[in-house]
N, C-alpha and C. Protein backbone atom coordinates (compact mmCIF):
# COMPACT_ATOMS: atom_id res chain seq x y z
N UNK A 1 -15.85 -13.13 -26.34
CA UNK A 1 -16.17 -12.40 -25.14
C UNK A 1 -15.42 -13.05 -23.97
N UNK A 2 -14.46 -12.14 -23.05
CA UNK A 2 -14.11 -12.91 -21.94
C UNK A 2 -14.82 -12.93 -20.85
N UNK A 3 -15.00 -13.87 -20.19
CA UNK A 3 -15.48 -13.17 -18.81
C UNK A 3 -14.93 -13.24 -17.58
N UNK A 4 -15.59 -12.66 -16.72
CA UNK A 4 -15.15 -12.03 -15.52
C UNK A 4 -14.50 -12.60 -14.77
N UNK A 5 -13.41 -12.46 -14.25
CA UNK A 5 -13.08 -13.23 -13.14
C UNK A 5 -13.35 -13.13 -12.07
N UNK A 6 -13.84 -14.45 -11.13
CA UNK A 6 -14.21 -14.93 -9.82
C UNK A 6 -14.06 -13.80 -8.77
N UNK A 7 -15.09 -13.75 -7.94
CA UNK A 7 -14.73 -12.61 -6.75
C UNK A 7 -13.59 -13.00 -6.45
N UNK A 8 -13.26 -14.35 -5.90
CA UNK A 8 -12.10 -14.41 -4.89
C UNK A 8 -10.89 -13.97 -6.10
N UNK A 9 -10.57 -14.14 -7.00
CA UNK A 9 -9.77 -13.66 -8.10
C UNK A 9 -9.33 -11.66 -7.57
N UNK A 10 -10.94 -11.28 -7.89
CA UNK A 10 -10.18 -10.12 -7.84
C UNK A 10 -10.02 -9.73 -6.02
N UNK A 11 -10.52 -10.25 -5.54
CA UNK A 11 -10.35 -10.32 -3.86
C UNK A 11 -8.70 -10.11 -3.74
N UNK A 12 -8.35 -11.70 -4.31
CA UNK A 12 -6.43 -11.59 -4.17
C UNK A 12 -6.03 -10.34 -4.86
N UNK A 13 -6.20 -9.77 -5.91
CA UNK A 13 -5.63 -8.75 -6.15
C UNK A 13 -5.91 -7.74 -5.29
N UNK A 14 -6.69 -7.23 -4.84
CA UNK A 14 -6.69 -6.12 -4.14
C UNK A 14 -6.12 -6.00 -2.37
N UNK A 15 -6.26 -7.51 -2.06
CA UNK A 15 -4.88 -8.03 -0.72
C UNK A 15 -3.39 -7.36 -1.42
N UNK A 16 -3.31 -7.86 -2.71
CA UNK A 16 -1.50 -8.21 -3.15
C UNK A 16 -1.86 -6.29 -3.25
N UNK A 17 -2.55 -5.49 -3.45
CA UNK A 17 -2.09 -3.98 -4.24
C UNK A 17 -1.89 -3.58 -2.92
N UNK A 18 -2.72 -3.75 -2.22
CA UNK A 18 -3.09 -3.02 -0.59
C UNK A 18 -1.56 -3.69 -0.22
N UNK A 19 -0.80 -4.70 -0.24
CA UNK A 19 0.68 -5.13 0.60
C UNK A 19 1.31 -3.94 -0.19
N UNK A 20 1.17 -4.43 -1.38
CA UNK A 20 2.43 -3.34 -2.51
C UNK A 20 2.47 -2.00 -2.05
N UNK A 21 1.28 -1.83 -1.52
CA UNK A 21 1.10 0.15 -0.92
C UNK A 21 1.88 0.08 0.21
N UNK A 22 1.98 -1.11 1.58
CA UNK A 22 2.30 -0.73 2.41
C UNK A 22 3.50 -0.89 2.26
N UNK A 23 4.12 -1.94 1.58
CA UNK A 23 5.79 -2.41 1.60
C UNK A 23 5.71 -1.36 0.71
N UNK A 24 5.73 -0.48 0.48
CA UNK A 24 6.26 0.84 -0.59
C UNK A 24 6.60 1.95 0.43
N UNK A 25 5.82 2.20 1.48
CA UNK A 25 6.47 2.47 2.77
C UNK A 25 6.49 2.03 3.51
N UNK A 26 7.22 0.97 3.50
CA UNK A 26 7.75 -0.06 4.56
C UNK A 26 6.94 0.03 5.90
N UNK A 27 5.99 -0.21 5.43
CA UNK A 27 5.22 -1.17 6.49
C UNK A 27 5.38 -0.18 7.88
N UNK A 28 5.73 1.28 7.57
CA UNK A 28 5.73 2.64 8.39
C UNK A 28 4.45 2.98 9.22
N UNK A 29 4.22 3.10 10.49
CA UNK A 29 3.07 3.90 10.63
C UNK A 29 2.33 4.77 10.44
N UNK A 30 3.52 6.11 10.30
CA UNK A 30 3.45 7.42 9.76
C UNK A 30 2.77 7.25 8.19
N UNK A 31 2.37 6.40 7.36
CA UNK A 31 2.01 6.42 5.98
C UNK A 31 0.37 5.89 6.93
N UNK A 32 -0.12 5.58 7.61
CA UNK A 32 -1.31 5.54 7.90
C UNK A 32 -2.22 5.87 6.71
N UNK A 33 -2.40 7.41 6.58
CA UNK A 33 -3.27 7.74 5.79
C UNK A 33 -3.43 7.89 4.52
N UNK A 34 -2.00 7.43 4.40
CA UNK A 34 -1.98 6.86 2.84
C UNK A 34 -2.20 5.90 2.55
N UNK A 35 -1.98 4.54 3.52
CA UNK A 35 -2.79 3.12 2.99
C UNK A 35 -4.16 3.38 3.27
N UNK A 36 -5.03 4.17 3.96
CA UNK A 36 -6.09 4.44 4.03
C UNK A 36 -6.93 4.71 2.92
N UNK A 37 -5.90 5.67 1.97
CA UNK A 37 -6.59 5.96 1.15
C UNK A 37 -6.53 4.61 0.11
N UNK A 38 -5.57 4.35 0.17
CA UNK A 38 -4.96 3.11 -0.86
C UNK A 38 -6.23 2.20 -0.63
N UNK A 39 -6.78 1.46 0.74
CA UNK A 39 -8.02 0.54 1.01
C UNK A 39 -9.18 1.07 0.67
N UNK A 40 -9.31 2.32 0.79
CA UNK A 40 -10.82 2.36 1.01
C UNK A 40 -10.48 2.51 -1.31
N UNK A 41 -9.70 3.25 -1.84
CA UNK A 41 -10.07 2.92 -3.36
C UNK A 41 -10.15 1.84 -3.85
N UNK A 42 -9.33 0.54 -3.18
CA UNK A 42 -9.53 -0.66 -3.36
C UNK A 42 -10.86 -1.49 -3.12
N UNK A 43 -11.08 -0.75 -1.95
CA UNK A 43 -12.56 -1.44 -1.73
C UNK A 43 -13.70 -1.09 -1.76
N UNK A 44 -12.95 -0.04 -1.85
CA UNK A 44 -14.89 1.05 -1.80
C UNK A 44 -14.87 1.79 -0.62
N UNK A 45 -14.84 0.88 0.70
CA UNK A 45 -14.62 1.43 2.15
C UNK A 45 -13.86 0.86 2.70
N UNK A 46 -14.06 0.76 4.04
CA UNK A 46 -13.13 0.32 5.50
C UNK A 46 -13.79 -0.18 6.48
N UNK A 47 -14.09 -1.71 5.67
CA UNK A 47 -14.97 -2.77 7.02
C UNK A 47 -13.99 -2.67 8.07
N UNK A 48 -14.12 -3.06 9.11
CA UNK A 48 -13.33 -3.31 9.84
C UNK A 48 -12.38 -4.74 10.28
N UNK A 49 -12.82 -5.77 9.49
CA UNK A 49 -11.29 -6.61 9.46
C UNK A 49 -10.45 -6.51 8.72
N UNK A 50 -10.38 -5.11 7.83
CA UNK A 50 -9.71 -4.77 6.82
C UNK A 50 -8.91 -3.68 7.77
N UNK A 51 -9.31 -3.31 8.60
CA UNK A 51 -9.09 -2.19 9.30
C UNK A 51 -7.99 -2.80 10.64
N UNK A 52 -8.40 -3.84 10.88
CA UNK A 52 -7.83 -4.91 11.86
C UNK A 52 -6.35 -4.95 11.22
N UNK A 53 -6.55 -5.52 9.61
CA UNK A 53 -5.30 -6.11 9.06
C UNK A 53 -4.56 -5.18 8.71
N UNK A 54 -4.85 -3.51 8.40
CA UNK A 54 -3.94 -2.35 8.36
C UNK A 54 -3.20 -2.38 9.60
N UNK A 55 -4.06 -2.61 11.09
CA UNK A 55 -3.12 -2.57 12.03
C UNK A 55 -2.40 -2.85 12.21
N UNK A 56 -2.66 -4.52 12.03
CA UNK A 56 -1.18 -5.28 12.50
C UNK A 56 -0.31 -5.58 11.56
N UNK A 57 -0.84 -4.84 10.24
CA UNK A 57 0.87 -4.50 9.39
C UNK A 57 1.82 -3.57 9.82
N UNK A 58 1.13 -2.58 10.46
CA UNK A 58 1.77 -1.36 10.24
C UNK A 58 1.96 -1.09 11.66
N UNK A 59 1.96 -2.07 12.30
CA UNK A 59 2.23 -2.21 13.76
C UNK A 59 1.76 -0.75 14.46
N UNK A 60 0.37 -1.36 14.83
CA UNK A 60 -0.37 -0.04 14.91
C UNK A 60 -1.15 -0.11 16.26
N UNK A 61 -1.56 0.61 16.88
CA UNK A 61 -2.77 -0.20 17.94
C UNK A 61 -4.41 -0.01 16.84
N UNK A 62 -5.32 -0.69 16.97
CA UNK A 62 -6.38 -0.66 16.64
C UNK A 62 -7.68 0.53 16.60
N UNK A 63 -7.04 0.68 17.52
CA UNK A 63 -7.55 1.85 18.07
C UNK A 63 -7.25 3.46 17.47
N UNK A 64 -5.82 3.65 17.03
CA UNK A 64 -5.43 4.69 16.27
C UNK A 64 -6.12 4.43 14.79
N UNK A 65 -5.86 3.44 14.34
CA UNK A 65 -6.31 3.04 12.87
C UNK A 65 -7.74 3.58 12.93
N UNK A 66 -8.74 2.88 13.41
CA UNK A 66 -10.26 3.63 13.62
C UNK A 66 -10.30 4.87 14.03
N UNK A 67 -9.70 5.18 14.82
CA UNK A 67 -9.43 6.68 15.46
C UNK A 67 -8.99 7.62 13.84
N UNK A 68 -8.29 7.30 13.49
CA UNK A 68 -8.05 7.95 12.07
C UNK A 68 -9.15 8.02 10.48
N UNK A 69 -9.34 6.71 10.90
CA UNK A 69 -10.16 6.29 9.65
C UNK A 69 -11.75 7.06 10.35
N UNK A 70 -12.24 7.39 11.18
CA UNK A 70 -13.61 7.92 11.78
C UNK A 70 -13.19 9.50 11.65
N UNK A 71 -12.13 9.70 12.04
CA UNK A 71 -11.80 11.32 12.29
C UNK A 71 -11.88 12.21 10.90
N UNK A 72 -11.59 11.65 10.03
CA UNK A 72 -11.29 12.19 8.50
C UNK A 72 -13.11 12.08 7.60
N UNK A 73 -13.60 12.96 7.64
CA UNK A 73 -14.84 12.43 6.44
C UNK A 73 -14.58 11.69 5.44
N UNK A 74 -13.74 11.77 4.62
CA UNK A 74 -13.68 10.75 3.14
C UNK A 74 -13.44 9.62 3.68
N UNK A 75 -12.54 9.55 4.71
CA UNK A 75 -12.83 7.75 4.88
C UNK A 75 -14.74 6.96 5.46
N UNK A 76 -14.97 5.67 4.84
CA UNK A 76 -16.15 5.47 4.94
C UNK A 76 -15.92 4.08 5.76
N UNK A 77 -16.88 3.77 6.87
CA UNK A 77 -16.88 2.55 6.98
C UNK A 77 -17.67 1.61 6.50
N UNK A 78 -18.83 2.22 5.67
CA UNK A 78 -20.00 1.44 5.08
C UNK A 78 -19.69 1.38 3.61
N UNK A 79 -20.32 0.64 2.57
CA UNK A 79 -20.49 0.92 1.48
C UNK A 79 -21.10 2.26 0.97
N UNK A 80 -20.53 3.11 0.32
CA UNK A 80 -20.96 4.50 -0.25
C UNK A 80 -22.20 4.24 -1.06
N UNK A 81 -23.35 4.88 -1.20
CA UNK A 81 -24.17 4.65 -1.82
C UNK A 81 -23.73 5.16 -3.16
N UNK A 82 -24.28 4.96 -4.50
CA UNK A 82 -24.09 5.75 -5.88
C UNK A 82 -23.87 7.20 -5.98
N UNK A 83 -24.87 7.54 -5.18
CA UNK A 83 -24.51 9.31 -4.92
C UNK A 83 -24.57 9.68 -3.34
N UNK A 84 -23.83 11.00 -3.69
CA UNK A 84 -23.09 10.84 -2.87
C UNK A 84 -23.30 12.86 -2.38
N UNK A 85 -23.51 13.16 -1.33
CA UNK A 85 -23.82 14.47 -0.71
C UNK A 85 -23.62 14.81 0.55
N UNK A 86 -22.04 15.76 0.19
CA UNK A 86 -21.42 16.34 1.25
C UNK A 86 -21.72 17.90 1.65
N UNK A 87 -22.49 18.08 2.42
CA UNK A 87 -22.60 19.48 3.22
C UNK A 87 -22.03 20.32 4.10
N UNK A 88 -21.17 21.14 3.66
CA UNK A 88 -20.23 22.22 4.31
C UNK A 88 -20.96 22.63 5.23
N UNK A 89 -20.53 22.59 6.81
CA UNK A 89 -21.18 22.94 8.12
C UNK A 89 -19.89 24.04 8.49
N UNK A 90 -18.86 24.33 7.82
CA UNK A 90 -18.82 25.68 8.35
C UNK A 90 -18.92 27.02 8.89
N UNK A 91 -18.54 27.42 8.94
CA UNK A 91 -19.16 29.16 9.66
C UNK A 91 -19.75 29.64 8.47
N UNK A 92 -19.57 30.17 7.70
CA UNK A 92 -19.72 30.64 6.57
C UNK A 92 -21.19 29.95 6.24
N UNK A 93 -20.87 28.53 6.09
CA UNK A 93 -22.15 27.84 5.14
C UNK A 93 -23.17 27.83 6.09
N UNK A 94 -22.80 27.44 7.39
CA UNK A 94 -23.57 27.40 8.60
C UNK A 94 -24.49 28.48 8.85
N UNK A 95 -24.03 29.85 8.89
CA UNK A 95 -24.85 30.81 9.24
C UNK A 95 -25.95 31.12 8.06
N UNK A 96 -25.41 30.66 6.47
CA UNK A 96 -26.11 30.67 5.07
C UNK A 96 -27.05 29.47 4.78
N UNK A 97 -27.43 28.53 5.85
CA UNK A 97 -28.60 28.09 5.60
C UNK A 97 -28.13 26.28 5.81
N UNK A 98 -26.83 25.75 5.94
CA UNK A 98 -26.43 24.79 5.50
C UNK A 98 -27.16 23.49 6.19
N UNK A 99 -27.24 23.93 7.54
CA UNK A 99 -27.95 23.04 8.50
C UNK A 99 -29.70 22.42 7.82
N UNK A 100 -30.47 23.65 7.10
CA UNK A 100 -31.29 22.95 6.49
C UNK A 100 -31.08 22.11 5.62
N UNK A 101 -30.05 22.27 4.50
CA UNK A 101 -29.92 21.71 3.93
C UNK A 101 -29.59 20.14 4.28
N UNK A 102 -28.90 19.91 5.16
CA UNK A 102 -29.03 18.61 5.43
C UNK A 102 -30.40 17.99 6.09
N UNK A 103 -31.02 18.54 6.75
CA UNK A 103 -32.06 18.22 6.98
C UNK A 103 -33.12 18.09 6.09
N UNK A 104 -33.23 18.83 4.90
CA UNK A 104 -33.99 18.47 3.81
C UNK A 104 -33.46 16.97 3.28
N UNK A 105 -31.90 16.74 2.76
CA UNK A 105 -31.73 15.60 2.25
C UNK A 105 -31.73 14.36 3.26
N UNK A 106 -31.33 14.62 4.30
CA UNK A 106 -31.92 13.78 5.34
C UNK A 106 -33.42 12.80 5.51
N UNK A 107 -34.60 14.15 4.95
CA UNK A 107 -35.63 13.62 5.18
C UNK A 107 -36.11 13.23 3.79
N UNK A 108 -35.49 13.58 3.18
CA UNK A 108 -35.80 13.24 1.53
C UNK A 108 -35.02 11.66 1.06
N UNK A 109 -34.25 11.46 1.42
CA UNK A 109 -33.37 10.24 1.29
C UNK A 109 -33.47 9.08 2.38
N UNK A 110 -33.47 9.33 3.78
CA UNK A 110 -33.96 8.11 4.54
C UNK A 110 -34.62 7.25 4.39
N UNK A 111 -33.77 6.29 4.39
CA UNK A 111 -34.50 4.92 4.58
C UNK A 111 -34.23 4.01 5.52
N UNK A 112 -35.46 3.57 5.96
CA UNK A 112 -34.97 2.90 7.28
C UNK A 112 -33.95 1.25 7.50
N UNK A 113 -33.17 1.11 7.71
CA UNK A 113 -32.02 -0.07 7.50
C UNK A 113 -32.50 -1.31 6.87
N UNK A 114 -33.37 -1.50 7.66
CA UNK A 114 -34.32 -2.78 7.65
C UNK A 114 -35.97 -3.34 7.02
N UNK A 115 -35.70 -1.81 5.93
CA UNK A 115 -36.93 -1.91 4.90
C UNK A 115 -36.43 -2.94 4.10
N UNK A 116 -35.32 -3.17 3.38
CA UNK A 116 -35.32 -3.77 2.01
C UNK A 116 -35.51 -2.77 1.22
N UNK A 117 -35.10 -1.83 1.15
CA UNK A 117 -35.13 -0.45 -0.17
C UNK A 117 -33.77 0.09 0.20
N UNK A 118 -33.06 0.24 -1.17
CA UNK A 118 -31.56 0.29 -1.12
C UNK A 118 -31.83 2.13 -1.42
N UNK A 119 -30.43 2.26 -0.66
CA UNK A 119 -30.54 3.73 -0.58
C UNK A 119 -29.59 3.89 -1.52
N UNK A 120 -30.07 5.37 -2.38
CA UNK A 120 -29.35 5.63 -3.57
C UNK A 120 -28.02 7.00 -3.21
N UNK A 121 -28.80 7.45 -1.96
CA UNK A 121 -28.14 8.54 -1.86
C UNK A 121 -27.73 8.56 -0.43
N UNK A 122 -25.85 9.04 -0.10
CA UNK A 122 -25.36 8.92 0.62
C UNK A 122 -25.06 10.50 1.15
N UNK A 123 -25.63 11.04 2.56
CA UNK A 123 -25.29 12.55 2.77
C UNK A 123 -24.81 12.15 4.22
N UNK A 124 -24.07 13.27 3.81
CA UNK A 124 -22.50 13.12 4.65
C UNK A 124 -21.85 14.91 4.88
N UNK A 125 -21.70 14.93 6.26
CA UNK A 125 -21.25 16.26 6.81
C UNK A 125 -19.45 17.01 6.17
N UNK A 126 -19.21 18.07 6.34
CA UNK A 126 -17.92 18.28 6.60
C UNK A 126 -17.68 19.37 7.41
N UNK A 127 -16.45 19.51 7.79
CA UNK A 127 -16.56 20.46 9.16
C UNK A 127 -16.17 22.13 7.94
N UNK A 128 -15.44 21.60 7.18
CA UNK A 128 -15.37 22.68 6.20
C UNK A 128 -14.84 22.50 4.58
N UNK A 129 -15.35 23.20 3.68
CA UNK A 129 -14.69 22.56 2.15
C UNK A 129 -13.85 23.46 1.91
N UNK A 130 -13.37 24.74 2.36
CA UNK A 130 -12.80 25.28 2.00
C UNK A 130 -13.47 26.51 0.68
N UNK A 131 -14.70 26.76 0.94
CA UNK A 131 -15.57 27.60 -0.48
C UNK A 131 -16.32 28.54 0.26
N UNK A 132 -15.74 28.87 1.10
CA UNK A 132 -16.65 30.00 2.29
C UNK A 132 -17.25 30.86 1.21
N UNK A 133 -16.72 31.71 0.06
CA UNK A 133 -17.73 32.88 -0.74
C UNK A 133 -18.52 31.70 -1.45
N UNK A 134 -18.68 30.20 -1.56
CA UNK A 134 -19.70 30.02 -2.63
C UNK A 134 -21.04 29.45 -1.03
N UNK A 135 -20.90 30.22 -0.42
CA UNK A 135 -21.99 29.66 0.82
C UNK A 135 -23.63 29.42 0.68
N UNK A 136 -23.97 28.58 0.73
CA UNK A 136 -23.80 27.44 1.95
C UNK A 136 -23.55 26.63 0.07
N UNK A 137 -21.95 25.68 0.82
CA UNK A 137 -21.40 24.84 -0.61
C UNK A 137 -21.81 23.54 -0.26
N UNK A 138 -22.05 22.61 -1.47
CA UNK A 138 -22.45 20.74 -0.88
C UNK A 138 -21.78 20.62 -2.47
N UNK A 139 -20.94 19.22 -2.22
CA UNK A 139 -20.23 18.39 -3.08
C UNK A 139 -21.57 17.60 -3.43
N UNK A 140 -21.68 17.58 -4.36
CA UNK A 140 -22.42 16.22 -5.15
C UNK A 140 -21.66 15.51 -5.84
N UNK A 141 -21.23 14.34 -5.61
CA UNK A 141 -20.95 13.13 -6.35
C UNK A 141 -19.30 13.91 -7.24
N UNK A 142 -19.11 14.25 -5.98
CA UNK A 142 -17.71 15.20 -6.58
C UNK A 142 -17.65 16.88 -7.10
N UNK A 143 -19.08 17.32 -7.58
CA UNK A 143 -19.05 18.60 -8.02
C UNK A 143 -19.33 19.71 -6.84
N UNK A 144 -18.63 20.88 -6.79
CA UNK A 144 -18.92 21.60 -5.96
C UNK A 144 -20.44 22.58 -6.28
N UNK A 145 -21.24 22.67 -5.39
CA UNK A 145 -22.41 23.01 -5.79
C UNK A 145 -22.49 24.54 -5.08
N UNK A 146 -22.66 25.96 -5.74
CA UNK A 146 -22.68 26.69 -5.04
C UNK A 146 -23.43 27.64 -4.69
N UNK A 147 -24.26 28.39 -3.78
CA UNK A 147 -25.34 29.10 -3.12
C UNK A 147 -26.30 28.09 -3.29
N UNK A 148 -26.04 27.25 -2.62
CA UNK A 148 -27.08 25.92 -2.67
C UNK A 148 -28.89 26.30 -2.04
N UNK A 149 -29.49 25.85 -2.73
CA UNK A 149 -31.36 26.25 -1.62
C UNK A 149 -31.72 24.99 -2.00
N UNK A 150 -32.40 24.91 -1.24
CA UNK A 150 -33.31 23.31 -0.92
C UNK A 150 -33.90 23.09 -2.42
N UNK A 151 -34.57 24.62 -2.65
CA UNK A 151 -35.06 24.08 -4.51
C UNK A 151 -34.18 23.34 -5.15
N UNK A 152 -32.54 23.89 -5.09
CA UNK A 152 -31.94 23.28 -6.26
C UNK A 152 -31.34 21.53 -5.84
N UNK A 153 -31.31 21.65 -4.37
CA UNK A 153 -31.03 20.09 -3.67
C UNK A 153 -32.44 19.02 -4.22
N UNK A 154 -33.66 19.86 -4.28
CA UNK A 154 -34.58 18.83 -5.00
C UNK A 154 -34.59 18.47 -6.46
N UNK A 155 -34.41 19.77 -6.97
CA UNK A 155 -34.01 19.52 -8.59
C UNK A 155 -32.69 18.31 -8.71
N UNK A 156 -31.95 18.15 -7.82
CA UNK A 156 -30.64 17.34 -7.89
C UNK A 156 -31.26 16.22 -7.76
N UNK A 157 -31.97 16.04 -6.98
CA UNK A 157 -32.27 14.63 -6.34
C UNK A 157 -33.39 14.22 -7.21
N UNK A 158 -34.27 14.73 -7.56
CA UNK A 158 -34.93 14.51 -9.11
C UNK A 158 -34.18 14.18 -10.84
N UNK A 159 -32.82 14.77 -10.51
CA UNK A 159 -32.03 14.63 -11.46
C UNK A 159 -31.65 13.22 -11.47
N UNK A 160 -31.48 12.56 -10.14
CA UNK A 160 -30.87 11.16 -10.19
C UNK A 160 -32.34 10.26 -9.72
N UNK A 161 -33.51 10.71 -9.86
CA UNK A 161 -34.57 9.80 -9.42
C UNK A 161 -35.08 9.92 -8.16
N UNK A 162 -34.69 10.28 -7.36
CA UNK A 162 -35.15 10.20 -5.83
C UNK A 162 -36.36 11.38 -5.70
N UNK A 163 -37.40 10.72 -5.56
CA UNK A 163 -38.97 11.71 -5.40
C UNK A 163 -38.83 12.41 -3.88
């Protein structure tokens, strides 16, 4: 059996992949949102001294980097919880009910920061998915979910445990 190697082990690797992404376009500004994506798969998300050190590779102001990385939904600055629920706030989904829907998983999933109870489920807006006829649409954990009702958002969330 081998085992694992040391955080700081795989720490250095994911510094050396994250350089290899940027020296692959030379350390360009314009690739922004491609080392973006490159960090946050490396890490999960986009703390922000990670966010610091995109800048001053890519000779950036600080300010654009966050400005980019906040503006885009898929980028995260927190750790993503296990699951994961994105709600189409478009016109379409919007006028078909969508706004409850977050408000159901909202009140079904909150937890307050500073309980000590880890949250399993991460819900998260979009301005649009692009599924206007499957209205009101929500990504679960990657799947597109469609004519969504609060029944079937509870059956989901019962599916992964959450009462």
């Amino acid at each position: 059996m081998t085992a694992s190697p040391p955080a700081a082990t795989v720490k250095d690797n994911r510094e050396k992949l994250l350089e290899r992404a940027m020296s692959r376009y030379r350390y360009s500004g314009d690739a922004l949102i491609e080392v973006l994506h490159t960090a946050q798969e490396l890490y999960g998300f986009l703390p922000p001294p990670l966010l610091k050190t995109i800048a001053r590779k890519l000779r950036l102001p600080p300010s654009r980097v966050l400005g980019v990385a906040t503006f885009y939904h898929f980028f995260s600055l927190k750790p993503k919880a296990p699951h994961t629920f994105v709600v189409c706030l478009g016109t379409a989904c919007y006028v078909a009910g969508a706004l409850g829907l977050v408000e159901t998983l909202n009140r079904r999933c909150a937890k307050p920061e500073n309980s000590g109870v880890r949250n399993d489920v991460s819900v998260q807006s979009a301005r649009c998915i692009g599924s206007c006829g499957l209205a009101p649409a929500v990504i679960f954990d990657g799947k597109v979910l469609a004519r969504v009702t609060r029944q079937l958002i509870g059956a989901e969330l019962e599916g992964i445990g959450v009462k």
